[in-house]
Protein backbone atom coordinates (compact mmCIF):
# COMPACT_ATOMS: atom_id res chain seq x y z
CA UNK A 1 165.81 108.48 89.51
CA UNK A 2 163.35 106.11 91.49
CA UNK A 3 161.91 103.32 90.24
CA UNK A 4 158.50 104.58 89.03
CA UNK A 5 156.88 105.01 85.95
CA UNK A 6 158.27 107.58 83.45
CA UNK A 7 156.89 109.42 80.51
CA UNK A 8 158.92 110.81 78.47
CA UNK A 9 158.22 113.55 75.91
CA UNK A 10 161.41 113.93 73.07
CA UNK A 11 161.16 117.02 70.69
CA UNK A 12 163.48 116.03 67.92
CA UNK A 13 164.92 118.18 65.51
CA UNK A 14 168.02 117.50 63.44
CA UNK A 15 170.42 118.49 65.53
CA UNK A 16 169.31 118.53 69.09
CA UNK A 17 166.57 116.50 71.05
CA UNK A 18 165.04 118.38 73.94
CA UNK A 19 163.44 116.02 76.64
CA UNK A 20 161.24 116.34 79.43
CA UNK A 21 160.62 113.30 81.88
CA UNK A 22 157.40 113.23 83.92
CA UNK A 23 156.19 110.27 86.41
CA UNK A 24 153.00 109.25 87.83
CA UNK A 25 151.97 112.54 89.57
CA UNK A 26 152.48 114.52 86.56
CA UNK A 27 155.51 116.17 88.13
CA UNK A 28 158.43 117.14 85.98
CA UNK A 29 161.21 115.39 86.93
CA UNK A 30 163.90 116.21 84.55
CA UNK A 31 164.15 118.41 81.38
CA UNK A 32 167.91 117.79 79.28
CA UNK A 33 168.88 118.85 75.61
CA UNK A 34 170.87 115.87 74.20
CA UNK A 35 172.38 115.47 70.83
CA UNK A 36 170.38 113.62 67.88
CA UNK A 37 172.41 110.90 67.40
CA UNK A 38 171.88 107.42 68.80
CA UNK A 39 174.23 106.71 71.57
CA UNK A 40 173.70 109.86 73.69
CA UNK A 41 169.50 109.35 73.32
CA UNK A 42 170.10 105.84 74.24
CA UNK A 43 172.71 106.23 77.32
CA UNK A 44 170.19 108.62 78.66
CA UNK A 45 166.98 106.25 78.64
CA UNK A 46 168.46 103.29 79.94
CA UNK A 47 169.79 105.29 83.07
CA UNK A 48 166.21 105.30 83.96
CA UNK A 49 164.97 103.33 86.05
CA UNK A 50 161.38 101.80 86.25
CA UNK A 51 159.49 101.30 83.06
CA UNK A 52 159.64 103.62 80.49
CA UNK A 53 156.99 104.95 78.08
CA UNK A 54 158.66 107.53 75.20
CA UNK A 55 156.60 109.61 73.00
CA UNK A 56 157.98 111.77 70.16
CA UNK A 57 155.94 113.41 67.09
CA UNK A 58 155.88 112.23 63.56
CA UNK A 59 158.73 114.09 61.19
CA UNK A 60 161.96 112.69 59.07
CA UNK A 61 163.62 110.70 62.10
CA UNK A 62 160.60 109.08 63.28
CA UNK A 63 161.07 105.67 62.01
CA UNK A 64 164.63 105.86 62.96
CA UNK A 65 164.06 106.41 66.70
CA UNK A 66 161.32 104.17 66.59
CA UNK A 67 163.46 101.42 65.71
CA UNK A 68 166.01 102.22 67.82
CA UNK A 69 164.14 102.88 70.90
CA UNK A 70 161.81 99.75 70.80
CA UNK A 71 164.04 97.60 72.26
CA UNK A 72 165.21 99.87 75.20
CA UNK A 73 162.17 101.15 77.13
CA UNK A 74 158.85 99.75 77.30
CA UNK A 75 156.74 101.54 74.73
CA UNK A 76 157.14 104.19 72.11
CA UNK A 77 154.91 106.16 70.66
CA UNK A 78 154.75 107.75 67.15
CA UNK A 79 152.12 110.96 67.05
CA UNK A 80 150.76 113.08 64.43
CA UNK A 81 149.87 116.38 66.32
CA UNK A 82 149.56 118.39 62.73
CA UNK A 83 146.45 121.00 62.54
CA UNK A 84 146.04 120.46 66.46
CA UNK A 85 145.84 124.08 68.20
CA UNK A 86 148.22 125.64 70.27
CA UNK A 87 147.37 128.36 72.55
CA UNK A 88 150.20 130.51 74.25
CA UNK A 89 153.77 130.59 74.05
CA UNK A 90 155.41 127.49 71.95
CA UNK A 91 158.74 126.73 72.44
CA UNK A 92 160.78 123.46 72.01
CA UNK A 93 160.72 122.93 75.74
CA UNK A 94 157.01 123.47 76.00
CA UNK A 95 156.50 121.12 73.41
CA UNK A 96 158.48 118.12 74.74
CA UNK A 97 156.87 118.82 78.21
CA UNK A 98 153.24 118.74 76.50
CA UNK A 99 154.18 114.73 74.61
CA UNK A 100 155.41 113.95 78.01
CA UNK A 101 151.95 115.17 80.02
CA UNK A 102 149.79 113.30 77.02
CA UNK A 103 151.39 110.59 77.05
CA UNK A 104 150.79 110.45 80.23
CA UNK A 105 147.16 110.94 80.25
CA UNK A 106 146.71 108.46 77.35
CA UNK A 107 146.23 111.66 75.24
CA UNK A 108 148.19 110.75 71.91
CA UNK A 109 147.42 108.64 69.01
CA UNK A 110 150.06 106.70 67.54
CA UNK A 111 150.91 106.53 64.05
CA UNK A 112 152.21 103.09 62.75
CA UNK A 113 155.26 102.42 62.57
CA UNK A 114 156.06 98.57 62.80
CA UNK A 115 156.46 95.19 60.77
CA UNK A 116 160.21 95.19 59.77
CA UNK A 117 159.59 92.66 57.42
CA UNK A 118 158.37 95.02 54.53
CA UNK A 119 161.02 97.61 55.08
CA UNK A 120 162.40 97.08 52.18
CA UNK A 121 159.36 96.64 50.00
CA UNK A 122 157.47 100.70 51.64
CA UNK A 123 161.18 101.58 50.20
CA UNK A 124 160.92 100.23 46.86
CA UNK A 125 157.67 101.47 46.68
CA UNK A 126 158.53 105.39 48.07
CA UNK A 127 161.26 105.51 45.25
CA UNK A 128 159.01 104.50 42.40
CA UNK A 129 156.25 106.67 43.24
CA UNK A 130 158.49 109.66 44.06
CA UNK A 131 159.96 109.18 40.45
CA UNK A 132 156.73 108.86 39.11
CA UNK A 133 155.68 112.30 40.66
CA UNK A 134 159.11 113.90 39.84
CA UNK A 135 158.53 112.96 36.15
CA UNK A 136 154.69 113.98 36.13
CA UNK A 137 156.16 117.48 37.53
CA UNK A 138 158.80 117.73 34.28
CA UNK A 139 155.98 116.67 32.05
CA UNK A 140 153.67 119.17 33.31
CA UNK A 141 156.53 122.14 33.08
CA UNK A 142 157.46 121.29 29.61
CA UNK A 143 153.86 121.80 28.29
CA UNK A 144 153.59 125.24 30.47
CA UNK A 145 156.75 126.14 28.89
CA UNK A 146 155.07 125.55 25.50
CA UNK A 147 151.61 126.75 26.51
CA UNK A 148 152.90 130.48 27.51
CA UNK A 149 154.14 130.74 24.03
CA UNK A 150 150.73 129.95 22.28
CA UNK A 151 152.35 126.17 21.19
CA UNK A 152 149.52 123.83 21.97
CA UNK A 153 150.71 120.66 23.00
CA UNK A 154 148.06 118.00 22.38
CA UNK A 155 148.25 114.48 23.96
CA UNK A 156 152.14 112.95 24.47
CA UNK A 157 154.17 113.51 21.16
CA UNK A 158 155.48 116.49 23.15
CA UNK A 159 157.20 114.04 25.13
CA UNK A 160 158.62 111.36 22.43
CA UNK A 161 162.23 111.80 22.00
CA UNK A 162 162.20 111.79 17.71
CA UNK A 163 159.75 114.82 18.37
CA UNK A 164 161.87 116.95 20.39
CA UNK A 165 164.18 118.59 17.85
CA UNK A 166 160.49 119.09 15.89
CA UNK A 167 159.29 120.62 19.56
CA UNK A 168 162.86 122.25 20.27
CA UNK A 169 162.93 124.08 16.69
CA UNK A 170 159.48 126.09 17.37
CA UNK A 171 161.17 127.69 20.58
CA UNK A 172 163.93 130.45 18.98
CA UNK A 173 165.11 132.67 22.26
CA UNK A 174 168.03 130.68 23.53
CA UNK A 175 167.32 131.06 26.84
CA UNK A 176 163.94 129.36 26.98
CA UNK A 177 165.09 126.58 24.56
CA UNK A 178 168.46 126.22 27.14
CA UNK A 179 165.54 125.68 29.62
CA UNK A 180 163.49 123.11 27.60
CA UNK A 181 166.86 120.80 27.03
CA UNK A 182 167.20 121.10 30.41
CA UNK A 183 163.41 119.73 31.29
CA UNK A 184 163.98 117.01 28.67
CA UNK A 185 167.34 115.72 29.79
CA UNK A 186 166.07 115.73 33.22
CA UNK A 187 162.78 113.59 32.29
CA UNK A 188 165.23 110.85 30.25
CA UNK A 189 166.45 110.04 33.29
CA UNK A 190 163.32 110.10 35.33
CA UNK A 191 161.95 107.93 32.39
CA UNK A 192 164.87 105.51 31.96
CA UNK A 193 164.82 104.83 36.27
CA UNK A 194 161.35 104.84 36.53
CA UNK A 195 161.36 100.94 34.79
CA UNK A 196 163.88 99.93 37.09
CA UNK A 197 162.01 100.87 40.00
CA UNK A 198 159.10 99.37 39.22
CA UNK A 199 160.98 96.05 38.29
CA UNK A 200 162.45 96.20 41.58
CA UNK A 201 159.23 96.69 44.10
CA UNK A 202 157.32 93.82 42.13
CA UNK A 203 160.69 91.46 42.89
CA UNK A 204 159.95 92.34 46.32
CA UNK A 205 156.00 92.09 46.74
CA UNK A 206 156.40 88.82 45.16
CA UNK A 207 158.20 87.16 47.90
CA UNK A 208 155.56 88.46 50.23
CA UNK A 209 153.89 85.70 51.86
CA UNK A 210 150.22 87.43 51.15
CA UNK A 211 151.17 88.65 47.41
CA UNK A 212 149.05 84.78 46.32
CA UNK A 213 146.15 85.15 47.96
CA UNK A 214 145.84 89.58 47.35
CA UNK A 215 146.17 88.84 43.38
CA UNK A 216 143.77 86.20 43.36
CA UNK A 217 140.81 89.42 43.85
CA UNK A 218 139.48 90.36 40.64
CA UNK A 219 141.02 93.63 39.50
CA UNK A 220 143.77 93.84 42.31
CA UNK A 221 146.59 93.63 39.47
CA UNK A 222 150.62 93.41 40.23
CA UNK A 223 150.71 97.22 40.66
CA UNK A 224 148.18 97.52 43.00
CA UNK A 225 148.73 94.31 45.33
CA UNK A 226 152.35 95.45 45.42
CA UNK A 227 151.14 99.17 46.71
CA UNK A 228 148.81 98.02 49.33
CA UNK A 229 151.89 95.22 50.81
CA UNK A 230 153.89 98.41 51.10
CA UNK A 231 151.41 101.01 52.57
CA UNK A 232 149.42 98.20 54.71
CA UNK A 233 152.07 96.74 56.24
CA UNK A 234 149.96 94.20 57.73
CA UNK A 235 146.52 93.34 58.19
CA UNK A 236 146.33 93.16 61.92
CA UNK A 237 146.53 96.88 62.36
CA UNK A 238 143.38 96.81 61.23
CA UNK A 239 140.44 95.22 64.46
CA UNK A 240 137.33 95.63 61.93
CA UNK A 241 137.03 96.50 58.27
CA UNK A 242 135.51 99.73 59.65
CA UNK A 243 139.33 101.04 61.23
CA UNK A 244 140.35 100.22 57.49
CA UNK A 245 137.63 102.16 55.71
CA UNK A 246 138.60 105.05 58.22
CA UNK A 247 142.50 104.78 57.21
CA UNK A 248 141.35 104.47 53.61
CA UNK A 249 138.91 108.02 53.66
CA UNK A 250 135.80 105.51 53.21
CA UNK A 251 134.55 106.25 56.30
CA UNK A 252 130.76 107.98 56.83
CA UNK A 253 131.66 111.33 58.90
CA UNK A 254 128.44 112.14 60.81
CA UNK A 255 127.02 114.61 62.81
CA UNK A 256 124.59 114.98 65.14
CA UNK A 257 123.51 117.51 68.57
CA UNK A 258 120.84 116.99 71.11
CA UNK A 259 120.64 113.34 70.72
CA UNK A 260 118.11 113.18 73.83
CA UNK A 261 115.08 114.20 74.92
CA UNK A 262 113.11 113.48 78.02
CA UNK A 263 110.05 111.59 78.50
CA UNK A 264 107.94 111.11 81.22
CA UNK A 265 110.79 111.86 83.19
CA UNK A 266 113.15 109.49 81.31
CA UNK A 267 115.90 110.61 78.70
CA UNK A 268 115.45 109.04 75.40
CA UNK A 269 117.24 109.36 72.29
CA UNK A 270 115.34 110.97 69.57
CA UNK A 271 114.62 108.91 66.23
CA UNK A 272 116.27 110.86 63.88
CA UNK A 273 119.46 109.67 61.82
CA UNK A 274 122.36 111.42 61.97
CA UNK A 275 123.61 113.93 59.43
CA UNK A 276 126.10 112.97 56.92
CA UNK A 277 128.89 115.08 55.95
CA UNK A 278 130.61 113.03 53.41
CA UNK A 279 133.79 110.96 54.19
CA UNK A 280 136.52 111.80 56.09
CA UNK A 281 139.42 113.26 55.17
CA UNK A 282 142.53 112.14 57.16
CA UNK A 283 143.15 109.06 55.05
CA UNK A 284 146.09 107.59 53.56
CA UNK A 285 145.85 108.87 49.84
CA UNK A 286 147.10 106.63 48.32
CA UNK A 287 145.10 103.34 49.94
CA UNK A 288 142.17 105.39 48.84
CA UNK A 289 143.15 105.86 44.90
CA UNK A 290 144.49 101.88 44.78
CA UNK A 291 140.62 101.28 46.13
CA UNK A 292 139.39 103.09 43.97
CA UNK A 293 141.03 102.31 41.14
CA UNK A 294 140.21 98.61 41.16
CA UNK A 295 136.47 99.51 41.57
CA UNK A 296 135.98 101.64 38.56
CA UNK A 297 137.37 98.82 36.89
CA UNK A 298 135.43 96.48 38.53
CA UNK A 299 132.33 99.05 37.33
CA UNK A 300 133.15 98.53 33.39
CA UNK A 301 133.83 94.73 33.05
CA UNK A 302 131.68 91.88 33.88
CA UNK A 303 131.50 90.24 36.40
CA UNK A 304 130.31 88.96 40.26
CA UNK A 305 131.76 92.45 41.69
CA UNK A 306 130.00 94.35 38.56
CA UNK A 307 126.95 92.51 39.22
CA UNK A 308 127.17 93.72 42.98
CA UNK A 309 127.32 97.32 41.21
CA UNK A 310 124.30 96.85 38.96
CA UNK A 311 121.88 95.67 41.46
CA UNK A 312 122.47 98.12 43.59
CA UNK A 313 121.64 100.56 41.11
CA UNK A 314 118.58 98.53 40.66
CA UNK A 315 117.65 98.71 44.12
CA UNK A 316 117.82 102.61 43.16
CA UNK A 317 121.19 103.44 45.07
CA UNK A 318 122.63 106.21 43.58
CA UNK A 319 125.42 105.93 41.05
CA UNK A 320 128.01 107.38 43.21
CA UNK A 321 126.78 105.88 46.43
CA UNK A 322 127.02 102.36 44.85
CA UNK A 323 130.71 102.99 43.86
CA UNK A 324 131.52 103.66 47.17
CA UNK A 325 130.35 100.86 48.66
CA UNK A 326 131.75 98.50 45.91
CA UNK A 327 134.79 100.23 47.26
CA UNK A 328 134.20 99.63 50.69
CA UNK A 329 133.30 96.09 49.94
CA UNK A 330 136.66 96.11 47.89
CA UNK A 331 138.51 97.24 51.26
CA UNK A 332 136.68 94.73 53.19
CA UNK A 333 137.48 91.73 51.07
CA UNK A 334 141.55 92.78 51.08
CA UNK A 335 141.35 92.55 54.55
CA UNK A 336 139.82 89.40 55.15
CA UNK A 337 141.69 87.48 52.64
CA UNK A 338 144.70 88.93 53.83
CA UNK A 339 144.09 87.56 57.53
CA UNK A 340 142.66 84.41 56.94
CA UNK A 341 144.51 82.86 53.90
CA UNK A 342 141.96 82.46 51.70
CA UNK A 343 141.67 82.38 48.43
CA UNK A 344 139.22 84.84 46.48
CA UNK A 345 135.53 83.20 46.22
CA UNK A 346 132.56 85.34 43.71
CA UNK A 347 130.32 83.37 45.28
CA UNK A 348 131.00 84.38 49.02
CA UNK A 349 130.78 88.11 48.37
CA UNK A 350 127.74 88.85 49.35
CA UNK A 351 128.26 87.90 52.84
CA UNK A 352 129.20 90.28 55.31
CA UNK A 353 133.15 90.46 56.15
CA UNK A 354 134.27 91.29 59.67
């Protein structure tokens, strides 16, 4: 290959990779089907010549090529094309030559998928809230199981292990009382890991070099500080607090048409505000319900941050309105703090963080 620029597009599935190479023109250049495994992908890309841009779609083995791949060629990037339409025939070969023309074009959006360093803490923090999830699920199928037989199943005993042979005894066909054992064995052991996992991500988050200066914000408790290390990452992805309110579904989404008008011959943009259409909704979840959490809390105890909330009620904001901004100003705080080192101050909040 000559020594130009190439863009290359990988469509990975879990056995095969099919790639298409493009270079400056927009010419295809070469199209190959390699193996998913890590020496053939990486022979291939370090035959090229020239530097190197590789783009490949979010999915399972996205982090893993990431990884190995940013050492190798000169960029890599990570896209989320979900919901996006396709027109036409779709094939695996069309697809890898469409990453490699966008990349090209500056077309894609990457997804992040840096900082090493808290690896291991997004881990810890994946395998407690996937048990957490995995036992809500039992929980929730144990009181349908009781439900469908008119048992009502008010608040938790139905859960409490010296209740179960009480619960157990009101079920008599053998089969559905096979499948209740079943659900309860299966949500001991969600129950009995679930500690452990949760021991083991606060371990972690507490050798993180911002875990001192995130729990000194009102509200932002071990849980929550220990979330936000692991889905954050790190502050600096982050220019503004308003690319953080967008990643955290606190963003305005607005909408507006024929923004201009002419006048005397000049174009001039008319005077009224946009439309709002609520927030948006591509947002990492659960950023948004750590957020939000430590606002409502912030809402019901006294004080600076609960002061914030009442006077802007005073002002006559409405109620809902004011909890989102004490949530935006929540999301603003985190970041700055995080960046610059400092310590939580009440009597800096009113000022306007960057």
């Amino acid at each position: 290959m000559k020594r130009t620029a190439k863009y290359v597009g990988l469509d990975v599935h879990q056995a095969t990779t099919v790639v298409s190479v493009r270079e400056d023109t927009g010419r295809v250049i070469a199209r190959t089907i390699l193996p998913t495994d890590a020496p053939a992908i990486l022979e291939y890309l370090r035959g090229m010549r020239g530097a190197v841009q590789v783009a490949l779609e979010e999915g399972t083995q996205a982090q893993w090529l990431h990884d190995l791949l940013v050492p190798v060629v000169d960029r890599v990037v990570v896209c989320d094309r979900r919901g996006k339409v396709t027109r036409g025939n779709k094939d695996d070969q069309h697809d890898a030559d469409e990453l490699a023309e966008l990349l090209r074009r500056g077309g894609l959006r990457a997804v992040y998928h840096g900082n090493p360093q808290r690896a291991a803490l997004k881990e810890f923090a994946r395998t407690y809230q996937t048990l957490v999830e995995d036992a809500t699920r039992v929980m929730l199928r144990l009181k349908a199981l009781f439900r469908a037989r008119g048992i009502k199943t008010p608040g938790r005993s139905v859960y409490r292990a010296a209740e179960r042979p009480m619960w157990l005894a009101q079920l008599p066909e053998p089969g559905v009382r096979f499948r209740a054992e079943a659900l309860y064995a299966e949500l001991e052991v969600l129950l009995t890991l679930r500690p452990n996992a949760k021991t083991a991500r606060l371990a972690e988050a507490r050798r993180d070099p911002a875990w001192t200066v995130l729990r000194t914000i009102p509200f932002l408790g071990p849980v929550r500080v220990a979330l936000l290390l692991a889905t954050r990452q790190t502050p600096w992805r982050f220019r503004t607090k308003r690319h953080l309110w967008a990643y955290a579904g606190l963003a305005v989404v607005t909408r507006t048409s024929a923004e201009y008008v002419l006048h005397e011959g000049q174009p001039q943009r008319r005077r009224r505000a946009p439309m709002t259409r609520g927030l948006n909704r591509n947002h990492n979840r659960l950023v948004k319900e750590v957020l939000k959490g430590a606002a409502t809390a912030a809402t019901a105890r006294p004080g600076a941050l609960q002061a914030l909330y009442q006077g802007m009620l005073a002002r006559g904001m409405r109620e809902e309105l004011a909890r989102v901004t004490l949530t935006r100003k929540l999301a603003a705080l985190t970041l700055h703090i995080w960046k610059s080192g400092e310590h939580y101050d009440p009597a800096r909040l009113t000022q306007r963080a960057r």
